[in-house]
C-alpha atoms as a PDB file:
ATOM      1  CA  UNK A   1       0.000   0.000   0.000  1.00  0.00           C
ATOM      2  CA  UNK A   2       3.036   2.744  -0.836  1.00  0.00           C
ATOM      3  CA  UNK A   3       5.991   3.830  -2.945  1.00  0.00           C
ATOM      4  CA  UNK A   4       9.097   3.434  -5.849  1.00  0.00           C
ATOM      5  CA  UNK A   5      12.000   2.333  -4.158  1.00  0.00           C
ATOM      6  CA  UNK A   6      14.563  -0.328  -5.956  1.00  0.00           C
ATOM      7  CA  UNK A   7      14.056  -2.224  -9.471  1.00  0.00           C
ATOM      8  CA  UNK A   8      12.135  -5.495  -8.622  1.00  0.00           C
ATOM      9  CA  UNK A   9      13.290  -8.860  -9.843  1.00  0.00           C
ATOM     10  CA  UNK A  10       9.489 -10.287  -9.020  1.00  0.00           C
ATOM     11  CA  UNK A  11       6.736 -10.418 -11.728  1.00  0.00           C
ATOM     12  CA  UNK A  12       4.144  -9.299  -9.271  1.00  0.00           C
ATOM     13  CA  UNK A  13       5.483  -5.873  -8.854  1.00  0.00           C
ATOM     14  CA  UNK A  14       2.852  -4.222 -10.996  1.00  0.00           C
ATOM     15  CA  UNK A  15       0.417  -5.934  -9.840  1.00  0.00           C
ATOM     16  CA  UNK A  16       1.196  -4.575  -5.700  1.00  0.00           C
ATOM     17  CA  UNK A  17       1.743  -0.993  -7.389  1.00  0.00           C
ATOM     18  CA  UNK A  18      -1.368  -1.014  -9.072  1.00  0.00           C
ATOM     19  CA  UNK A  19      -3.223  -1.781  -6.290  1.00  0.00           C
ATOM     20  CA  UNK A  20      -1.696   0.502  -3.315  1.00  0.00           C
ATOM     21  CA  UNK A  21       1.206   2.443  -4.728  1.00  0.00           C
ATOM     22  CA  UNK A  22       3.359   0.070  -2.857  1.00  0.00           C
ATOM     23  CA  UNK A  23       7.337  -0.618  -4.938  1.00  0.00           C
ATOM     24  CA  UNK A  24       9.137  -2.177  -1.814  1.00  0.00           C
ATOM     25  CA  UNK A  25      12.670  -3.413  -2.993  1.00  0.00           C
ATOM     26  CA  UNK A  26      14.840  -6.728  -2.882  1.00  0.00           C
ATOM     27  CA  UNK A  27      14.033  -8.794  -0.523  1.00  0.00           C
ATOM     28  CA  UNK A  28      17.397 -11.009   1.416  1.00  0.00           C
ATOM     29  CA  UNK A  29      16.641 -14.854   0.448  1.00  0.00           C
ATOM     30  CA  UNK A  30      14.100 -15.870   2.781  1.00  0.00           C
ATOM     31  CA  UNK A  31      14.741 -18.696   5.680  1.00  0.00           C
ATOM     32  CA  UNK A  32      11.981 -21.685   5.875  1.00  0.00           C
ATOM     33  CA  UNK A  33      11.194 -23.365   8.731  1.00  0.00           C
ATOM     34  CA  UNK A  34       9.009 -26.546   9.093  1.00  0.00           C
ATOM     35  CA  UNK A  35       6.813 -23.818  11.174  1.00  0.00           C
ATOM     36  CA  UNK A  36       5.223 -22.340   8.083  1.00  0.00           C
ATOM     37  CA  UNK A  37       6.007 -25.261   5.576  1.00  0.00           C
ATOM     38  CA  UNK A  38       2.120 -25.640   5.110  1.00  0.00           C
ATOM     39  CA  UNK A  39       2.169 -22.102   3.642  1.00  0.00           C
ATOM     40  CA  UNK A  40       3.502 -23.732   0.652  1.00  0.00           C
ATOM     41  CA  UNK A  41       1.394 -26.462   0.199  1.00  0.00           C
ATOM     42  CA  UNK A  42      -1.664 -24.284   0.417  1.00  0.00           C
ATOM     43  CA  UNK A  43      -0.116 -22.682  -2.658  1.00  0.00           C
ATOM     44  CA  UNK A  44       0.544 -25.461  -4.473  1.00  0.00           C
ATOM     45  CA  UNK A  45      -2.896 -26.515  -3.981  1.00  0.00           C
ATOM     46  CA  UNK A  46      -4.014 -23.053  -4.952  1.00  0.00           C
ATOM     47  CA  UNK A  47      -1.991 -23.555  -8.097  1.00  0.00           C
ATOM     48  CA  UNK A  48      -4.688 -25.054 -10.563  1.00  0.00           C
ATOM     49  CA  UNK A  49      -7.793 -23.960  -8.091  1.00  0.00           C
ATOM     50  CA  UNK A  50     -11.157 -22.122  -9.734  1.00  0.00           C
ATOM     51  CA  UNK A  51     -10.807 -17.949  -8.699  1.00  0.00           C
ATOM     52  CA  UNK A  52     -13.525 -18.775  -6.005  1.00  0.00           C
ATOM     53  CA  UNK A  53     -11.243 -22.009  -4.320  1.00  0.00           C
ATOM     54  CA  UNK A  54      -8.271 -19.237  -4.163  1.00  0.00           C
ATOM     55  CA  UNK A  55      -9.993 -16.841  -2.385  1.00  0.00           C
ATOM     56  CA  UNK A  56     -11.415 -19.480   0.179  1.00  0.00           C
ATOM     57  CA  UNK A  57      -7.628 -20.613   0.188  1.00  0.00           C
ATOM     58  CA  UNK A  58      -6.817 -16.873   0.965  1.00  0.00           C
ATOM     59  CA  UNK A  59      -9.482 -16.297   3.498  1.00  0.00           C
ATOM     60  CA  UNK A  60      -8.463 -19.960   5.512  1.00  0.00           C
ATOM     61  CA  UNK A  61      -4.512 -18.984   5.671  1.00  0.00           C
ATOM     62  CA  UNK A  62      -5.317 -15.268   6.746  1.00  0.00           C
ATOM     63  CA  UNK A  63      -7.877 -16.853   9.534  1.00  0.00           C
ATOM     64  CA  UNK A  64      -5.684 -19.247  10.457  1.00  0.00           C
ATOM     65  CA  UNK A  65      -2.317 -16.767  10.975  1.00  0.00           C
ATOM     66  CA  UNK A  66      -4.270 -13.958  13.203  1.00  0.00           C
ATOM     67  CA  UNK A  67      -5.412 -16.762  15.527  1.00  0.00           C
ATOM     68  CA  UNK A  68      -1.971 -18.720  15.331  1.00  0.00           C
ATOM     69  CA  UNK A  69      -0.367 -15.416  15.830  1.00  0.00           C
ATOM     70  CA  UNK A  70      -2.385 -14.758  18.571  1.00  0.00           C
ATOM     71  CA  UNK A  71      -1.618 -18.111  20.780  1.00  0.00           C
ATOM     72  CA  UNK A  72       0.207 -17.789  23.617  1.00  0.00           C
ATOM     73  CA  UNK A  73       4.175 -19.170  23.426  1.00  0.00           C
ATOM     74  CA  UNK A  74       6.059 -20.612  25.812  1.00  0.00           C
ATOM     75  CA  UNK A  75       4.939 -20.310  29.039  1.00  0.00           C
ATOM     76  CA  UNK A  76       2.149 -17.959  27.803  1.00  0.00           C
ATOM     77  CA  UNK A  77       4.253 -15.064  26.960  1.00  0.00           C
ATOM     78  CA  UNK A  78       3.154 -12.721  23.669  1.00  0.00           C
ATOM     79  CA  UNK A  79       4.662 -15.188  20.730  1.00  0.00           C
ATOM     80  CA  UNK A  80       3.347 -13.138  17.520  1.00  0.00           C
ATOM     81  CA  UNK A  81       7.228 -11.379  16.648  1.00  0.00           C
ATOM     82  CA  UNK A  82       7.775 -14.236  14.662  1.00  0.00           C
ATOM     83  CA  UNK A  83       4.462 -13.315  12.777  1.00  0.00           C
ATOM     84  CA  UNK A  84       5.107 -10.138  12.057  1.00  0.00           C
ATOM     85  CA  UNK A  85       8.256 -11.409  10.368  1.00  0.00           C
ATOM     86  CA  UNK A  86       6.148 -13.301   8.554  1.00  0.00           C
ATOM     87  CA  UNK A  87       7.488 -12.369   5.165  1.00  0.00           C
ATOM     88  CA  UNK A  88      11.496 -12.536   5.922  1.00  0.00           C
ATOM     89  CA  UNK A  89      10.875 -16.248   7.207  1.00  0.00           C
ATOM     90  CA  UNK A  90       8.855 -17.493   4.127  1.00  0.00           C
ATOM     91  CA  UNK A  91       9.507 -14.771   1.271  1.00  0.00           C
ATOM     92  CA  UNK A  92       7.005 -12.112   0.413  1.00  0.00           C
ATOM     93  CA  UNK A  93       6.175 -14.103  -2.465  1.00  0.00           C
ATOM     94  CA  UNK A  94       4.947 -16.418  -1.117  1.00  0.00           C
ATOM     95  CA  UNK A  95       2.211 -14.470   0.472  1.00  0.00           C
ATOM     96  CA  UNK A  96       1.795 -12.911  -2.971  1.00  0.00           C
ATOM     97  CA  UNK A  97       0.522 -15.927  -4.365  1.00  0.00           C
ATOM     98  CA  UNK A  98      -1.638 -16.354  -1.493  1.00  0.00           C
ATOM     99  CA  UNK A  99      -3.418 -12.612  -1.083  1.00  0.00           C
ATOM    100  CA  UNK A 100      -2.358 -10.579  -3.815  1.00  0.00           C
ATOM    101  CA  UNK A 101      -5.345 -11.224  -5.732  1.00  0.00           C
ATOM    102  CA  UNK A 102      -7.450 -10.896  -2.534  1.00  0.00           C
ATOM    103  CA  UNK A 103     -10.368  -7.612  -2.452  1.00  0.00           C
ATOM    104  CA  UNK A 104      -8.900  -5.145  -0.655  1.00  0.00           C
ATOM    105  CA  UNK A 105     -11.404  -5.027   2.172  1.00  0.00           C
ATOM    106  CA  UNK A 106     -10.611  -8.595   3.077  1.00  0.00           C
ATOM    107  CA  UNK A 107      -8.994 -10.137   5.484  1.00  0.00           C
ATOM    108  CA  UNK A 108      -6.491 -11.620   3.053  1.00  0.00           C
ATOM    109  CA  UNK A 109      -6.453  -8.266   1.697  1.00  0.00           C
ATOM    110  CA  UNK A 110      -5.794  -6.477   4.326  1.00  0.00           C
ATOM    111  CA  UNK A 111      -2.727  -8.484   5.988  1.00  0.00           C
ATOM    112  CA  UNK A 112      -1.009  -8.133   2.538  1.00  0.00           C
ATOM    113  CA  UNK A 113      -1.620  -4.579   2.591  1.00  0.00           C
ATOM    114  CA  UNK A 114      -0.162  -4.656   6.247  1.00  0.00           C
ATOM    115  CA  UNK A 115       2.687  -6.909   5.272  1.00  0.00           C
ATOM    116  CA  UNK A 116       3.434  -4.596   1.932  1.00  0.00           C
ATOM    117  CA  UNK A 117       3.733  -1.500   4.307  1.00  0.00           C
ATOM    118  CA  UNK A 118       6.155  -3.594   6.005  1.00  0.00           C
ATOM    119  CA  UNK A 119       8.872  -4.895   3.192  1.00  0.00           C
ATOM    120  CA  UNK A 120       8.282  -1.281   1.832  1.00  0.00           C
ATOM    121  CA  UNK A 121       9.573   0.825   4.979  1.00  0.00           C
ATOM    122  CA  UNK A 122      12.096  -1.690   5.773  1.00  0.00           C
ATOM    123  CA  UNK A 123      13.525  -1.783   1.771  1.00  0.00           C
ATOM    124  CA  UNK A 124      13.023   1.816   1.198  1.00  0.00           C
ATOM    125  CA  UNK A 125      13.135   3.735   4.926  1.00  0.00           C
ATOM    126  CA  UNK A 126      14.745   6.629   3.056  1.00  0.00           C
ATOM    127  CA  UNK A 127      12.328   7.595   0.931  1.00  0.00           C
ATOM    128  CA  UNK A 128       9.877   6.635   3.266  1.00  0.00           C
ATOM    129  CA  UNK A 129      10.724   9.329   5.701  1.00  0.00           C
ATOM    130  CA  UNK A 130      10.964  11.708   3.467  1.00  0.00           C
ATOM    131  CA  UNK A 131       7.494  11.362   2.045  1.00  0.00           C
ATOM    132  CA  UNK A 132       6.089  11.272   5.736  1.00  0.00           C
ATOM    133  CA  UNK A 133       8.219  14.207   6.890  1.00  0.00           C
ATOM    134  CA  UNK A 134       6.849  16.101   3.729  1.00  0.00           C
ATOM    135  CA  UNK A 135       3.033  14.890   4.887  1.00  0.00           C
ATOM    136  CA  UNK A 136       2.837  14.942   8.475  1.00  0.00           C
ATOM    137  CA  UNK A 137       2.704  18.799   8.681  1.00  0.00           C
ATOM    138  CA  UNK A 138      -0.257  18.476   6.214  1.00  0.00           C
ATOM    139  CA  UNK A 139      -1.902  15.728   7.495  1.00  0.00           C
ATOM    140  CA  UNK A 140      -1.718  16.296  11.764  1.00  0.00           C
ATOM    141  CA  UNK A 141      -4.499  13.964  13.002  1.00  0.00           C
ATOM    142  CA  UNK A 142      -3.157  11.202  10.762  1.00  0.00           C
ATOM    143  CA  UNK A 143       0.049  11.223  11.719  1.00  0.00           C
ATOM    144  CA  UNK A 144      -1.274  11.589  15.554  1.00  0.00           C
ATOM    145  CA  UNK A 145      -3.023   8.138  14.754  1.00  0.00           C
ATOM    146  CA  UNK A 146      -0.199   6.070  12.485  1.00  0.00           C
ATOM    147  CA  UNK A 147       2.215   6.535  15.713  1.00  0.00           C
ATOM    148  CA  UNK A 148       5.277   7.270  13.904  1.00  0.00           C
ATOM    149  CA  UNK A 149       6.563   9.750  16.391  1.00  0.00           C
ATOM    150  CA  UNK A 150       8.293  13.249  16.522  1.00  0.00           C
ATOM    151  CA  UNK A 151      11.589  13.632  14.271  1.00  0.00           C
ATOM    152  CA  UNK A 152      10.782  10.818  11.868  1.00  0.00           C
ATOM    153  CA  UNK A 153      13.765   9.177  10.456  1.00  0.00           C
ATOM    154  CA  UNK A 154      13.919   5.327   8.615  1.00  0.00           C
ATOM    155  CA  UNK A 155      14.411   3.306  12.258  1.00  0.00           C
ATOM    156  CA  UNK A 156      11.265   5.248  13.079  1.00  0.00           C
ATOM    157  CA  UNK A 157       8.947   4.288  10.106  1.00  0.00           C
ATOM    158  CA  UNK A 158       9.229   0.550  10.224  1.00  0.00           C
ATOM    159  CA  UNK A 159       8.985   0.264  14.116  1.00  0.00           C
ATOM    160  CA  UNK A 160       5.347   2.310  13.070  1.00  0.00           C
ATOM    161  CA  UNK A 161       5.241  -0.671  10.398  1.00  0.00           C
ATOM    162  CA  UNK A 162       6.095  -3.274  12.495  1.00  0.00           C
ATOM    163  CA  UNK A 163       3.769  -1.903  14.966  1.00  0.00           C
ATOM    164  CA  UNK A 164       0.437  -1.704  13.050  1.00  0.00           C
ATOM    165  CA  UNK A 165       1.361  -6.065  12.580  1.00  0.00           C
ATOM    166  CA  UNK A 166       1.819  -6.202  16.559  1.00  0.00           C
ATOM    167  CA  UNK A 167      -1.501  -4.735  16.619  1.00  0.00           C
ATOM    168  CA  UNK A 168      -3.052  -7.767  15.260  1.00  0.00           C
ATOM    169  CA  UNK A 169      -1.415  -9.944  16.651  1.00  0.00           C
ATOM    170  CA  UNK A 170      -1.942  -8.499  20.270  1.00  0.00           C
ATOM    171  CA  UNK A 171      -5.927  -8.612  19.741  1.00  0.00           C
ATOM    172  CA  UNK A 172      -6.387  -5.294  18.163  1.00  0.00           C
ATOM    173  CA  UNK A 173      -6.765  -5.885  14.346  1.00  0.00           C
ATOM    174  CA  UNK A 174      -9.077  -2.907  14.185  1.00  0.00           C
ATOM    175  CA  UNK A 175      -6.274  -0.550  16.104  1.00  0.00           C
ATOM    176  CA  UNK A 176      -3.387  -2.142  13.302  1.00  0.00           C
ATOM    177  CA  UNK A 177      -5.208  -1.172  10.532  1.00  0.00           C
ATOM    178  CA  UNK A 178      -6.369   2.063  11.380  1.00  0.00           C
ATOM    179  CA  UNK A 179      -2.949   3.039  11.911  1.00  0.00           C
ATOM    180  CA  UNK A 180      -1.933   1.894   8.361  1.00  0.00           C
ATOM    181  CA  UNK A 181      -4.652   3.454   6.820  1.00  0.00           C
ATOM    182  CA  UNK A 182      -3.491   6.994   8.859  1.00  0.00           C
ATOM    183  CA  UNK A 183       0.077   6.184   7.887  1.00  0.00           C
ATOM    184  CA  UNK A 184      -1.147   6.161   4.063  1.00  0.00           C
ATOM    185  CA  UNK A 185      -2.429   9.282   4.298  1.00  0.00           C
ATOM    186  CA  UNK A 186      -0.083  11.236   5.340  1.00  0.00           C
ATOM    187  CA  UNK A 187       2.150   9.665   2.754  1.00  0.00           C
ATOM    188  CA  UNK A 188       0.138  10.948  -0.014  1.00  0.00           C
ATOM    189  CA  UNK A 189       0.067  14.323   1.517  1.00  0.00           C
ATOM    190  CA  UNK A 190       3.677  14.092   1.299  1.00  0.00           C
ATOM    191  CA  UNK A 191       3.441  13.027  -2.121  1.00  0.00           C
ATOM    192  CA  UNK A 192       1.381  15.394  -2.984  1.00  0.00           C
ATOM    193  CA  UNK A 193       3.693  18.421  -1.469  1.00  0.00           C
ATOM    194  CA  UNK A 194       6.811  16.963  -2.784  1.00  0.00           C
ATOM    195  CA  UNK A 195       5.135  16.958  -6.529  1.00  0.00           C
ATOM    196  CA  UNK A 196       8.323  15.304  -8.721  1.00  0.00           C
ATOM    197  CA  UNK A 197       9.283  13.365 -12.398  1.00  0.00           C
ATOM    198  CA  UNK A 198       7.577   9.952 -12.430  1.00  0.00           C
ATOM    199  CA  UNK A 199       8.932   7.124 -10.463  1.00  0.00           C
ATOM    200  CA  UNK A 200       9.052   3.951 -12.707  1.00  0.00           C
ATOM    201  CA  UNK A 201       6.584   5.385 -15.228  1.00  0.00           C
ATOM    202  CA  UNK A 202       3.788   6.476 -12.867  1.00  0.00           C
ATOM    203  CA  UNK A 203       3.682   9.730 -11.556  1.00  0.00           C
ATOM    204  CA  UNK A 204       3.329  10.742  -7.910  1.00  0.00           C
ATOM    205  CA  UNK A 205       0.030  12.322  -7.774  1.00  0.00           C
ATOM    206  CA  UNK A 206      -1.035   8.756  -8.989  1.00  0.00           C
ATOM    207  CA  UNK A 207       0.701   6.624  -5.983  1.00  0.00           C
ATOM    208  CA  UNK A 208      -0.883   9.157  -4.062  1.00  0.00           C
ATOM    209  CA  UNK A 209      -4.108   8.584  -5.127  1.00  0.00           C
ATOM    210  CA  UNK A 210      -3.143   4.841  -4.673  1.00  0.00           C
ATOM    211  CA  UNK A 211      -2.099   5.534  -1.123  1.00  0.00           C
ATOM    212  CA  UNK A 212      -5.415   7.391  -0.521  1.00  0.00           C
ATOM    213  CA  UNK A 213      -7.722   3.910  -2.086  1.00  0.00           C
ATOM    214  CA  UNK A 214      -5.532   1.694   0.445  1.00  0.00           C
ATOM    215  CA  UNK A 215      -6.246   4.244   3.354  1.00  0.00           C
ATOM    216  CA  UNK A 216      -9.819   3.641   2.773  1.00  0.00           C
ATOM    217  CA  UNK A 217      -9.895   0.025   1.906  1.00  0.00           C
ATOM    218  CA  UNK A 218      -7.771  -0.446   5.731  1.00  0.00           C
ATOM    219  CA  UNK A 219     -10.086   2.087   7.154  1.00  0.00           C
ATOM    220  CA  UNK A 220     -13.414  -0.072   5.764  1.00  0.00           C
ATOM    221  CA  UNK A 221     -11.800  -3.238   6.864  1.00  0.00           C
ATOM    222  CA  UNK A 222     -11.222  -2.121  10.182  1.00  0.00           C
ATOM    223  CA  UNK A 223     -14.603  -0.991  10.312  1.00  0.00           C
ATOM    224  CA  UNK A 224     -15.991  -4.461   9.286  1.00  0.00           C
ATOM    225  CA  UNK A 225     -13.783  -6.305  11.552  1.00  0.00           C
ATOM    226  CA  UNK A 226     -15.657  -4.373  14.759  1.00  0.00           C
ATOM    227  CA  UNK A 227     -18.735  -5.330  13.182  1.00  0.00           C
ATOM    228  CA  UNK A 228     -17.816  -9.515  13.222  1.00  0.00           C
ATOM    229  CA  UNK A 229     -18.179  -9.314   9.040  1.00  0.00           C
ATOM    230  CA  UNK A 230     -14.157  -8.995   8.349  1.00  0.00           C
ATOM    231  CA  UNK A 231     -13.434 -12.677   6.254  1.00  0.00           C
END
């Protein structure tokens, strides 16, 4: 859900841009453990499924993570870090193939909207900050909301990132997502402010407007996920 940052080796970049102005970059070679192995096999099996099987297959893996995520660990201590890693241990492809396709206002949708906001400020914290600097003046109550904190800088942004995951994994899906959606915004103020050339042939009052659609896609899902309808 977010911004241009390095040229991407995967062939669903377009696809993530298209739908929330998201470019993160390179992602390091991904470590998987036996933990998450049946991520994979739910893709496989989503391989040759009807449009209608995938999206049950979406809805079933996102249903199943929150509640795995939010399990107690060892000796009933708060075990959902290793969930909002999600994407470093199995690859953000891999959850590509299993919500990229989701509707936005999903709850496939929305994790891969969380998890995009993610790779993005941790592959691109630069521009990042700069684009939320630029916005934050503009956009006060949002940034109030998205957390981010005074003197923004690129440690700052993806601790906001990682903290809209914790979020869901702590009970408050709801909270998480309403703090994306906030963080969005004042992005696309900043893009908006900042003006500029194109960044890999779309211009910036487009991503913005991208930004803006994932804002309110976050903002409706958190709004269904109150009301019990969020699947």
């Amino acid at each position: 859900m977010l911004g241009p940052a390095a040229e991407q080796p995967v062939s669903w970049t377009g696809a993530r841009t298209r739908a929330t102005g998201v470019t993160p970059g390179p992602e390091p070679r991904p470590h998987k453990p036996a933990l998450f192995a049946d991520l994979t096999e739910m893709i496989d099996a989503a391989g040759g499924a009807s449009p209608h099987a995938r999206a049950e297959i979406a809805a079933a893996t996102a249903a199943v993570l929150v509640q795995a995520g939010r399990a107690p660990g060892e000796g009933d201590h708060y075990d959902g870090d290793r969930f909002v890693a999600l994407a470093d241990r199995v690859g953000i492809d891999t959850l590509a193939a299993l919500w990229r396709d989701a509707d936005p206002v999903s709850l496939p949708g929305a994790l891969w909207a969380l998890y995009l906001l993610r790779q993005w400020c941790r592959t691109a914290g630069e521009e990042v900050t700069r684009l939320w600097r630029a916005g934050e003046a503009l956009a006060p109550a949002e940034a109030a909301v998205a957390g981010v904190g005074e003197y923004a800088d690129a440690a700052a942004v993806q601790r906001a990132a990682d903290a809209v995951l914790v979020a869901v994994y702590q009970g408050d899906l709801d909270v998480g997502l309403e703090r994306a959606a906030s963080f969005f915004r004042v992005v696309a103020a900043g893009r908006r402010f900042l003006g500029g050339p194109a960044q890999h042939g779309t211009d910036g009052a487009d991503l913005a407007e991208r930004n803006d659609r994932a804002a309110a896609a976050l903002a409706a899902a958190a709004r269904e996920w109150r009301a019990g309808t969020l699947h």
